[in-house]
C-alpha atoms as a PDB file:
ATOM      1  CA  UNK A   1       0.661  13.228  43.654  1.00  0.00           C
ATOM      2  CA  UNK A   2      -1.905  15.029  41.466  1.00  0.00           C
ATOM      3  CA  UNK A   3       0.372  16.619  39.532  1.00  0.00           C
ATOM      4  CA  UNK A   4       2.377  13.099  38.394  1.00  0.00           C
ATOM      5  CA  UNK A   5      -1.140  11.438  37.206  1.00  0.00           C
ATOM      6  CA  UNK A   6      -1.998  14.475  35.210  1.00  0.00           C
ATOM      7  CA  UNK A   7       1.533  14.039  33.281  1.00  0.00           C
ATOM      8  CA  UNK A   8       1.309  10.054  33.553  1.00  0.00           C
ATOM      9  CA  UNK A   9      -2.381  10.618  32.462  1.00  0.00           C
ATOM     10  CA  UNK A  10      -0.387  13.128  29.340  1.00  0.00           C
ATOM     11  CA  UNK A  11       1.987  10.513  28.366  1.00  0.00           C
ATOM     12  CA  UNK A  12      -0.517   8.043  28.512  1.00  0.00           C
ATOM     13  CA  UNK A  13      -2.752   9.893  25.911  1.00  0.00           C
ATOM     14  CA  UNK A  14       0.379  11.097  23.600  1.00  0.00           C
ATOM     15  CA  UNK A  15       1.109   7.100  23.190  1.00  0.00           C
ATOM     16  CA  UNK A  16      -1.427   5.863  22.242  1.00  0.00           C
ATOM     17  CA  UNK A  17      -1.775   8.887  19.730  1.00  0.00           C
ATOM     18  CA  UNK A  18       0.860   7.792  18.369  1.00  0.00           C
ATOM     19  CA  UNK A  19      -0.314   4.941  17.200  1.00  0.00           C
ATOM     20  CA  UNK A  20      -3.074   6.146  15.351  1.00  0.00           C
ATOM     21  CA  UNK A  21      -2.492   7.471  11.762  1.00  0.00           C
ATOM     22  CA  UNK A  22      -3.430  11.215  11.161  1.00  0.00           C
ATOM     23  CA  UNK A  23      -6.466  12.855   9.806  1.00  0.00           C
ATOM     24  CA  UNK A  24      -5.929  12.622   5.858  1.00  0.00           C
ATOM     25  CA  UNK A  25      -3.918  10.126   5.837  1.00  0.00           C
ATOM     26  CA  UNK A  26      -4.446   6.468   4.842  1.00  0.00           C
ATOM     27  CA  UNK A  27      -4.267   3.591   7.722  1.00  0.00           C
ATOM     28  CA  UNK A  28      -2.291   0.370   6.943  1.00  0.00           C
ATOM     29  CA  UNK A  29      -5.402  -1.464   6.362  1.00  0.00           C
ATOM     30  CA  UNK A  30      -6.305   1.181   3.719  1.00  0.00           C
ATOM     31  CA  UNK A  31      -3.248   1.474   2.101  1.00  0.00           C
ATOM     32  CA  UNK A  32      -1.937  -2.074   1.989  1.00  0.00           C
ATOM     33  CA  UNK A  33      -4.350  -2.975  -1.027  1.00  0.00           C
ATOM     34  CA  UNK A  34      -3.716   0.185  -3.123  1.00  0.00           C
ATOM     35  CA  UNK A  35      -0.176  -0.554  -2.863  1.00  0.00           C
ATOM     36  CA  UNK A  36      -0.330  -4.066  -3.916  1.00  0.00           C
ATOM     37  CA  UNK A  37      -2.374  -2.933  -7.155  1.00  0.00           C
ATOM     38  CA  UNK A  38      -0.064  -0.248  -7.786  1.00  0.00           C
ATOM     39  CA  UNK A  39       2.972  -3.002  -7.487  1.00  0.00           C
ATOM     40  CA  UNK A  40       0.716  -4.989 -10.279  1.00  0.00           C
ATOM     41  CA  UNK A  41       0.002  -1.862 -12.220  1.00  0.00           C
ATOM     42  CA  UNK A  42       3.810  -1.639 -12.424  1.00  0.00           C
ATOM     43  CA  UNK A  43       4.099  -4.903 -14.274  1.00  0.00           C
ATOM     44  CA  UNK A  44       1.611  -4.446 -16.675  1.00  0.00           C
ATOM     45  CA  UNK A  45       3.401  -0.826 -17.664  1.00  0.00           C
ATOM     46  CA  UNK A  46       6.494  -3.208 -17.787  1.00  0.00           C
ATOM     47  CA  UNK A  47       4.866  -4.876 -20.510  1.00  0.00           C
ATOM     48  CA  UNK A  48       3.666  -2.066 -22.467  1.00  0.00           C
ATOM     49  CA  UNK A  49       5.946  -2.518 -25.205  1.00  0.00           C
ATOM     50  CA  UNK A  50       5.304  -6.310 -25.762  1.00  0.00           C
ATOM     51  CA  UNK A  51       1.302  -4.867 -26.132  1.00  0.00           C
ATOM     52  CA  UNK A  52       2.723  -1.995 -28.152  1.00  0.00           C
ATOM     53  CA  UNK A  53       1.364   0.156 -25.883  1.00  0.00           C
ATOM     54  CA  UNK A  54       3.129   3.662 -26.231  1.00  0.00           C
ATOM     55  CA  UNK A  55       0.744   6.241 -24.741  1.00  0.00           C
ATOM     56  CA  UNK A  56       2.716   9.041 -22.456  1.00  0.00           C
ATOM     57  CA  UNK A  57       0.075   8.894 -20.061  1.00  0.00           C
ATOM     58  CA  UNK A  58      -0.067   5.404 -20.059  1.00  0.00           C
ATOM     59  CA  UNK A  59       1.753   5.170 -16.469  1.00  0.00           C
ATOM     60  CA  UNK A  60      -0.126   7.742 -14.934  1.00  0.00           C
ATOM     61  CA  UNK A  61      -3.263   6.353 -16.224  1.00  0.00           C
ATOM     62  CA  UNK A  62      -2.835   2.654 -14.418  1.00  0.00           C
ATOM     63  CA  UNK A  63      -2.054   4.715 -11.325  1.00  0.00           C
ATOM     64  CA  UNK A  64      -5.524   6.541 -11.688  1.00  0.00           C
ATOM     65  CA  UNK A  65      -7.215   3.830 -12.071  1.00  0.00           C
ATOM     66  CA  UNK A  66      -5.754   1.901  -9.242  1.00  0.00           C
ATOM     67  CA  UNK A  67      -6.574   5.017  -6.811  1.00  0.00           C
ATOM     68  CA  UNK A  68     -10.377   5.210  -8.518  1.00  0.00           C
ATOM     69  CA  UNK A  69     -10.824   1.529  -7.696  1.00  0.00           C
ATOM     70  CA  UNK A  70      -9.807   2.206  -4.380  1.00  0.00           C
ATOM     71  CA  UNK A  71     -12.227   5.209  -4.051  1.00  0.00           C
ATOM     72  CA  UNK A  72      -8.644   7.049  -3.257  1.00  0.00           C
ATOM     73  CA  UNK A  73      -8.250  10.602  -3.750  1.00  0.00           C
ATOM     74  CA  UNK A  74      -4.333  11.280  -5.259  1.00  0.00           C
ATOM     75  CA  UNK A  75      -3.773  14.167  -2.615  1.00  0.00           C
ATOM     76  CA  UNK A  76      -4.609  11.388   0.312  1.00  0.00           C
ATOM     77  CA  UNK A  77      -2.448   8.745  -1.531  1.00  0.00           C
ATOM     78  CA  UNK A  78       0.459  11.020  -1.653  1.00  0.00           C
ATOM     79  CA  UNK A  79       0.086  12.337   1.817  1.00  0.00           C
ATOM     80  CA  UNK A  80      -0.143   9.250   3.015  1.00  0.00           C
ATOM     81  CA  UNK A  81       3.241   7.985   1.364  1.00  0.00           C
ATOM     82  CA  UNK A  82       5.114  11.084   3.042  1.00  0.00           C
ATOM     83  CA  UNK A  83       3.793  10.305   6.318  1.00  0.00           C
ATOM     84  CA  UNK A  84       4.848   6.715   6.195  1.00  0.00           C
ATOM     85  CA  UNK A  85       8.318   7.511   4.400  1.00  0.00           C
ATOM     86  CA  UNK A  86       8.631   9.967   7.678  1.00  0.00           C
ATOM     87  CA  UNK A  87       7.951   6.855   9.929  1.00  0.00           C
ATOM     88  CA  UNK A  88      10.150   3.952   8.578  1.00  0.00           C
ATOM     89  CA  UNK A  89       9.381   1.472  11.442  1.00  0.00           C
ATOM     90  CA  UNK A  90       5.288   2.059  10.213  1.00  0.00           C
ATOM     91  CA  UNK A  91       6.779   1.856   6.227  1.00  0.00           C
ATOM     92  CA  UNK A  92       8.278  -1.222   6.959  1.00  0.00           C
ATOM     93  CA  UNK A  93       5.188  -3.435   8.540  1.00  0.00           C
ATOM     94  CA  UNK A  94       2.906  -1.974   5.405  1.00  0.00           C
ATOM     95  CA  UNK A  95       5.793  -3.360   3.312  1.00  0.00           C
ATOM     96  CA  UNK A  96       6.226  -6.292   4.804  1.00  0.00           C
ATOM     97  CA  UNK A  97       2.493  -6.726   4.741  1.00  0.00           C
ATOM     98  CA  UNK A  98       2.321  -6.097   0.907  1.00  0.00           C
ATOM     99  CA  UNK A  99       5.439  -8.192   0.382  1.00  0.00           C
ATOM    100  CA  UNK A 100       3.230 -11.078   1.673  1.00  0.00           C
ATOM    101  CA  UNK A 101       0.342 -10.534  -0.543  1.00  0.00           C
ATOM    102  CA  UNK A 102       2.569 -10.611  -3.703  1.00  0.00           C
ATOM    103  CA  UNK A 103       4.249 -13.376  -2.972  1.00  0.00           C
ATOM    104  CA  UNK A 104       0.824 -14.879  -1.780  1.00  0.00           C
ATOM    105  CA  UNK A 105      -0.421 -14.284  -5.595  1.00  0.00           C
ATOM    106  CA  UNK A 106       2.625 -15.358  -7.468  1.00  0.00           C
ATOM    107  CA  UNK A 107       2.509 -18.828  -5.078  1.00  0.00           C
ATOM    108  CA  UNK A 108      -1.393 -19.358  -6.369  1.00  0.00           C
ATOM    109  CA  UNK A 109      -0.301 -18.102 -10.164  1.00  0.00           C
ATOM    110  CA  UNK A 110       2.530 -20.242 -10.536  1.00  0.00           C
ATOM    111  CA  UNK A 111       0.959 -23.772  -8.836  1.00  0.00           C
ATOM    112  CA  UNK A 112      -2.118 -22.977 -11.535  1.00  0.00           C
ATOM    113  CA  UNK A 113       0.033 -22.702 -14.485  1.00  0.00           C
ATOM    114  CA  UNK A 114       1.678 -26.062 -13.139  1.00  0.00           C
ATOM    115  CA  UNK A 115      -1.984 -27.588 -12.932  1.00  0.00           C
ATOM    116  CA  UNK A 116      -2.571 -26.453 -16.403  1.00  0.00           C
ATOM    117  CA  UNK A 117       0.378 -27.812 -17.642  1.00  0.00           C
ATOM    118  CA  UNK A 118      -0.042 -31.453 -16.170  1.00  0.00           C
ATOM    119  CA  UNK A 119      -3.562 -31.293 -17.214  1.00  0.00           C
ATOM    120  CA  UNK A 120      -1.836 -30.753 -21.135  1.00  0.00           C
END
């Protein structure tokens, strides 16, 4: 009987390790923002030309400053995308979760260009 709690008891502790994310790596909570800004970062390198933006660096550079923001080191940030692209199931809540919060933003951005419009 002793024996079966001690695995129980091992199984037990290996779940709910599992659910926690690994030293060096980013939680959901953590990354969920960075990813968002790096998803707006994106669009405003989109519209680099239309700024006449041409730097090389220029990409890198919004990524930077997304991760300084953030008080993220680069070596965490990537880590932590390799861990999650190993766990799809975890990849696909953070994404979903992001998802939201852009389509959150472009709900408020659009019904505030339609207020300033009617107010014209």
């Amino acid at each position: 009987m002793r024996k079966v709690l001690i695995v129980l008891a091992a199984i037990l502790v290996m779940a709910c390790a599992g659910n926690r994310t690994p030293n060096g790596i980013m939680s959901e909570k953590e990354i969920i923002p960075v990813l968002v800004e790096i998803h707006l970062a994106e669009g405003v390198y989109a519209q680099r030309y239309m700024d006449k933006i041409t730097r090389e660096n220029y990409q890198e550079d919004l990524y930077l400053s997304v991760l300084k923001k953030f008080k993220c080191d680069q070596k965490v940030f990537e880590a932590s995308l390799l861990y999650y692209g190993k766990y799809p199931e975890k990849y696909k809540l953070v994404y979903d979760e992001v998802l939201n919060r852009l389509n959150e933003m472009d709900v408020r951005s659009r019904a505030k260009d339609s207020i300033l419009r009617v107010k014209k």
